[in-house]
N, C-alpha and C. Protein backbone atom coordinates (compact mmCIF):
# COMPACT_ATOMS: atom_id res chain seq x y z
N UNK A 1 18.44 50.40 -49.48
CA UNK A 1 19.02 49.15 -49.04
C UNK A 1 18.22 48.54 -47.89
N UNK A 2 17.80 49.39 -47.07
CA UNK A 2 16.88 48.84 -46.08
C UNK A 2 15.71 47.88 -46.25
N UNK A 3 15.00 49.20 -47.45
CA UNK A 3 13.72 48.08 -47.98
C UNK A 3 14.12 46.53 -48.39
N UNK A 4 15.54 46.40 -48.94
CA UNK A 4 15.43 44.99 -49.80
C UNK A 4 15.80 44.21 -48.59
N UNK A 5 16.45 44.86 -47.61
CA UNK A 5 16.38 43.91 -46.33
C UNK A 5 15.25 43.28 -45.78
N UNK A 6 14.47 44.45 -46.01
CA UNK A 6 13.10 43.90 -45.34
C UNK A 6 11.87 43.09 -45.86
N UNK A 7 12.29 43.24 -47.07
CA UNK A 7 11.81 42.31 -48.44
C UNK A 7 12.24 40.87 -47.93
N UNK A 8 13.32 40.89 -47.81
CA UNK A 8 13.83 40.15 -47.70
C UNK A 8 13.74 38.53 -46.69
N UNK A 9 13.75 39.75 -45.79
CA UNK A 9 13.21 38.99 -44.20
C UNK A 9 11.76 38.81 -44.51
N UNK A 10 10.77 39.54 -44.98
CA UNK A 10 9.91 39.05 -45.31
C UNK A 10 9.40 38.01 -46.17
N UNK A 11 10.06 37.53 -47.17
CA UNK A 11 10.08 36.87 -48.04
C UNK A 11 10.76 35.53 -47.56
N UNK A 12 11.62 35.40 -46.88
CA UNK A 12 12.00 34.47 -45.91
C UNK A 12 10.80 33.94 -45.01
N UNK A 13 10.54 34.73 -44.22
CA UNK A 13 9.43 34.18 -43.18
C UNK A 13 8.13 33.74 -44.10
N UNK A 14 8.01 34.09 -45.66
CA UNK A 14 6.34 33.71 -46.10
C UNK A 14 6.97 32.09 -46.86
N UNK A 15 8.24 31.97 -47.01
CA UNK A 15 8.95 30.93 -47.54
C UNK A 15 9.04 29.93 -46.57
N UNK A 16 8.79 30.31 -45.05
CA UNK A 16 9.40 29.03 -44.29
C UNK A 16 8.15 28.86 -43.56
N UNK A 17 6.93 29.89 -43.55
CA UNK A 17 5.62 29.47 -42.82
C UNK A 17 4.55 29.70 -43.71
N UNK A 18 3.65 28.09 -43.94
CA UNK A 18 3.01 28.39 -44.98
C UNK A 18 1.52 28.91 -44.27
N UNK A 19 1.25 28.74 -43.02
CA UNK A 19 0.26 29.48 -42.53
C UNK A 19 0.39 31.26 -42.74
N UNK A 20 1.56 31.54 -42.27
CA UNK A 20 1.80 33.04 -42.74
C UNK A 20 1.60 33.62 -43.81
N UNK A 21 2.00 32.41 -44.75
CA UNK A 21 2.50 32.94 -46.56
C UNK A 21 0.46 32.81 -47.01
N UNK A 22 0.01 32.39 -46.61
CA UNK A 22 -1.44 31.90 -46.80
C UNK A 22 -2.45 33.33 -46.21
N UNK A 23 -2.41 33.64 -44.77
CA UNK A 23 -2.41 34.79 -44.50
C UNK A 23 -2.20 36.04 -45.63
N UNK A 24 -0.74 36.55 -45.68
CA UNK A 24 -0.55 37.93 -46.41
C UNK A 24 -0.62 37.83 -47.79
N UNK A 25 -0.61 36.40 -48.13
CA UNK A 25 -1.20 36.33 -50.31
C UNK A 25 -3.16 36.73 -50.08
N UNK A 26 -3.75 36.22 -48.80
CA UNK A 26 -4.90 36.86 -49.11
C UNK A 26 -5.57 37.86 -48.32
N UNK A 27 -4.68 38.85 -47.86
CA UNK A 27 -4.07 40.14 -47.43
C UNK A 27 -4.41 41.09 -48.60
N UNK A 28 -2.84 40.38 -49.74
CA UNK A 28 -2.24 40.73 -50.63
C UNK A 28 -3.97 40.92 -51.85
N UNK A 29 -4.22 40.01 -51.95
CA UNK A 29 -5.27 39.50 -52.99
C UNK A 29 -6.31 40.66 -52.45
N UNK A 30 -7.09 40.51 -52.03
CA UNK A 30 -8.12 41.57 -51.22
C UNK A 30 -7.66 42.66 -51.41
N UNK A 31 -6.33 43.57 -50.93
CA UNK A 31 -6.02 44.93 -51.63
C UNK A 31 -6.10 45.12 -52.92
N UNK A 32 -5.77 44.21 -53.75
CA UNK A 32 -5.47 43.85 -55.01
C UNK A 32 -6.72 44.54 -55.64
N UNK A 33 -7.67 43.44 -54.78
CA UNK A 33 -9.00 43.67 -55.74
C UNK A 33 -9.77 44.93 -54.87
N UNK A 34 -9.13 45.39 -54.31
CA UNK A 34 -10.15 46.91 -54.11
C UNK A 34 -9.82 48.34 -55.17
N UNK A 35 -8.25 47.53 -55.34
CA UNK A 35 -7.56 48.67 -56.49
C UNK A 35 -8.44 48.34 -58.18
N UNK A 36 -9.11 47.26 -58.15
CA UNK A 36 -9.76 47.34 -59.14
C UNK A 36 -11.22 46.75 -59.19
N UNK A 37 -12.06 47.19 -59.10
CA UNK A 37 -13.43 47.26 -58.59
C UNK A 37 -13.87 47.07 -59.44
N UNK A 38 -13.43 47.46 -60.80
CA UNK A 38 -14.44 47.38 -62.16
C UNK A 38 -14.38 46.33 -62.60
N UNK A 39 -13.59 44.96 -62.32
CA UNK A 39 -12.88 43.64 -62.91
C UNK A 39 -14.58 42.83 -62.45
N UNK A 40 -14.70 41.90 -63.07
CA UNK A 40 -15.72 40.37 -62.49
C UNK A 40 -14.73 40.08 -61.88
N UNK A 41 -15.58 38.90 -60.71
CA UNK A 41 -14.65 37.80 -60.27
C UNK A 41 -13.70 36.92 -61.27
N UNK A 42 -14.42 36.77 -61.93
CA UNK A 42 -13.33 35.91 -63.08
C UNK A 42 -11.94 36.56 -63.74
N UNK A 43 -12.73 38.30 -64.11
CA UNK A 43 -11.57 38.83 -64.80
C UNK A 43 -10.52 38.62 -63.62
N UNK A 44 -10.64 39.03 -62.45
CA UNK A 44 -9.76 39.40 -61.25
C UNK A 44 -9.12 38.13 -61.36
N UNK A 45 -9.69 37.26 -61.11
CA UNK A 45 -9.02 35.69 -60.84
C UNK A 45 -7.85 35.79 -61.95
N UNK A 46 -8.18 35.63 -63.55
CA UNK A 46 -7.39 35.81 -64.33
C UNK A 46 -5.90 37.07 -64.12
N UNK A 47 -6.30 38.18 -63.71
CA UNK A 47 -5.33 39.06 -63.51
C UNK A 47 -4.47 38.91 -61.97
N UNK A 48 -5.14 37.89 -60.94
CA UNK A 48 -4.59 37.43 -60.26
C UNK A 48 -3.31 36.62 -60.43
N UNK A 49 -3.89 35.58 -61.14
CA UNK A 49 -2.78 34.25 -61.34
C UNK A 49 -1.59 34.77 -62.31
N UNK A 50 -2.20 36.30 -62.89
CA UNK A 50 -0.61 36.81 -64.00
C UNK A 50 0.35 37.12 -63.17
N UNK A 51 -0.45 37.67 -62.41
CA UNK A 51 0.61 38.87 -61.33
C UNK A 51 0.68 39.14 -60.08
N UNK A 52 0.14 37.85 -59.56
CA UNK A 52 0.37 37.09 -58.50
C UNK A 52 2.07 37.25 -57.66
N UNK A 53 2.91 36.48 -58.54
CA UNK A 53 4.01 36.75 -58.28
C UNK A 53 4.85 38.01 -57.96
N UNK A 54 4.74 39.07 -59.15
CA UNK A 54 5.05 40.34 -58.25
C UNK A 54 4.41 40.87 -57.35
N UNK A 55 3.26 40.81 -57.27
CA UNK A 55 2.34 41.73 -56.31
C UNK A 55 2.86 40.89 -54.86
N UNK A 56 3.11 39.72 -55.16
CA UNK A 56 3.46 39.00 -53.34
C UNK A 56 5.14 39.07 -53.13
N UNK A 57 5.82 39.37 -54.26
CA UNK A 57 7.11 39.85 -54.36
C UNK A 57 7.28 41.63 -53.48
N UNK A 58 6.79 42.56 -54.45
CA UNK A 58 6.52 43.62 -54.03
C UNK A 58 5.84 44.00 -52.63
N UNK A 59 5.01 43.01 -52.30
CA UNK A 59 3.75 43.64 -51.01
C UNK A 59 4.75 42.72 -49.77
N UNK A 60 5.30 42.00 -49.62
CA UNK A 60 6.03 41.18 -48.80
C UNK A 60 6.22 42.00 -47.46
N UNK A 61 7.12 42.55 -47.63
CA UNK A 61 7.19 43.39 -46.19
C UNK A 61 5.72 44.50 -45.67
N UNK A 62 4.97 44.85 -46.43
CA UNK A 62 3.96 45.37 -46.10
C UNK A 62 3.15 43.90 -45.22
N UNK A 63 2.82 43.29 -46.43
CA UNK A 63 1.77 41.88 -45.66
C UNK A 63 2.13 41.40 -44.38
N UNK A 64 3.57 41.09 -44.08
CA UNK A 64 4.16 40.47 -42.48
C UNK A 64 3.88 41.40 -42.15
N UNK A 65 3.65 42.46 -41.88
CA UNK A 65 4.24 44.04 -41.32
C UNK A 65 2.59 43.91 -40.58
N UNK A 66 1.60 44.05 -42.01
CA UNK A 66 0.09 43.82 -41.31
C UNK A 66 -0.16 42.66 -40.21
N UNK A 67 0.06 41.09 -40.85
CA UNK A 67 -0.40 39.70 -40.20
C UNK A 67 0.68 39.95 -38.70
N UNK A 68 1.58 40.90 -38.70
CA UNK A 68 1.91 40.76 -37.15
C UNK A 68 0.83 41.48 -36.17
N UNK A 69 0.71 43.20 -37.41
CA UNK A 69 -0.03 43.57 -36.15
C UNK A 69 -1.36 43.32 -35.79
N UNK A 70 -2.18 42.14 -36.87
CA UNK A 70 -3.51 41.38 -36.41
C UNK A 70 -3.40 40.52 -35.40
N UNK A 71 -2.35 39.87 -35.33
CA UNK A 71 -1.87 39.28 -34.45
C UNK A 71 -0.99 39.41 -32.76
C-alpha cells in the first residue's frame, strides 16, 4: 500500500510539473535503453513510444526519488 502511495504522489508531481515530468521520462528513457543495448536507435525509439506509458507509470516514484536527489 505504501508503494501505490508513492506512485502516486509521484505521478501527481510529474502531472502538475512539466519541467519535472521532462526530467524523469528522460531519466526513465536512458535506463530503459541501457537495459537493452542490442536495440538501434530506431528499434529503441520504436519500443520506446509502445511502452513508454508503463515504464513512466511503473518508474514514477523511482524517477522523483532520483531528480530530487540531483537536485
Amino acid at each position: 500500500m505504501e508503494r501505490d502511495n508513492m506512485m502516486h504522489g509521484a505521478r501527481t508531481a510529474l502531472n502538475q510539473n512539466s519541467d519535472t515530468r521532462e526530467w524523469c521520462e528522460n531519466y526513465l528513457k536512458a535506463k530503459e535503453k541501457e537495459n537493452h543495448p542490442e536495440m538501434s536507435d530506431e528499434e529503441f525509439q520504436k519500443h520506446w513510444r509502445y511502452h513508454r506509458p508503463e515504464i513512466m507509470h511503473a518508474g514514477a516514484a523511482e524517477a522523483v526519488q532520483a531528480y530530487k536527489n540531483a537536485k
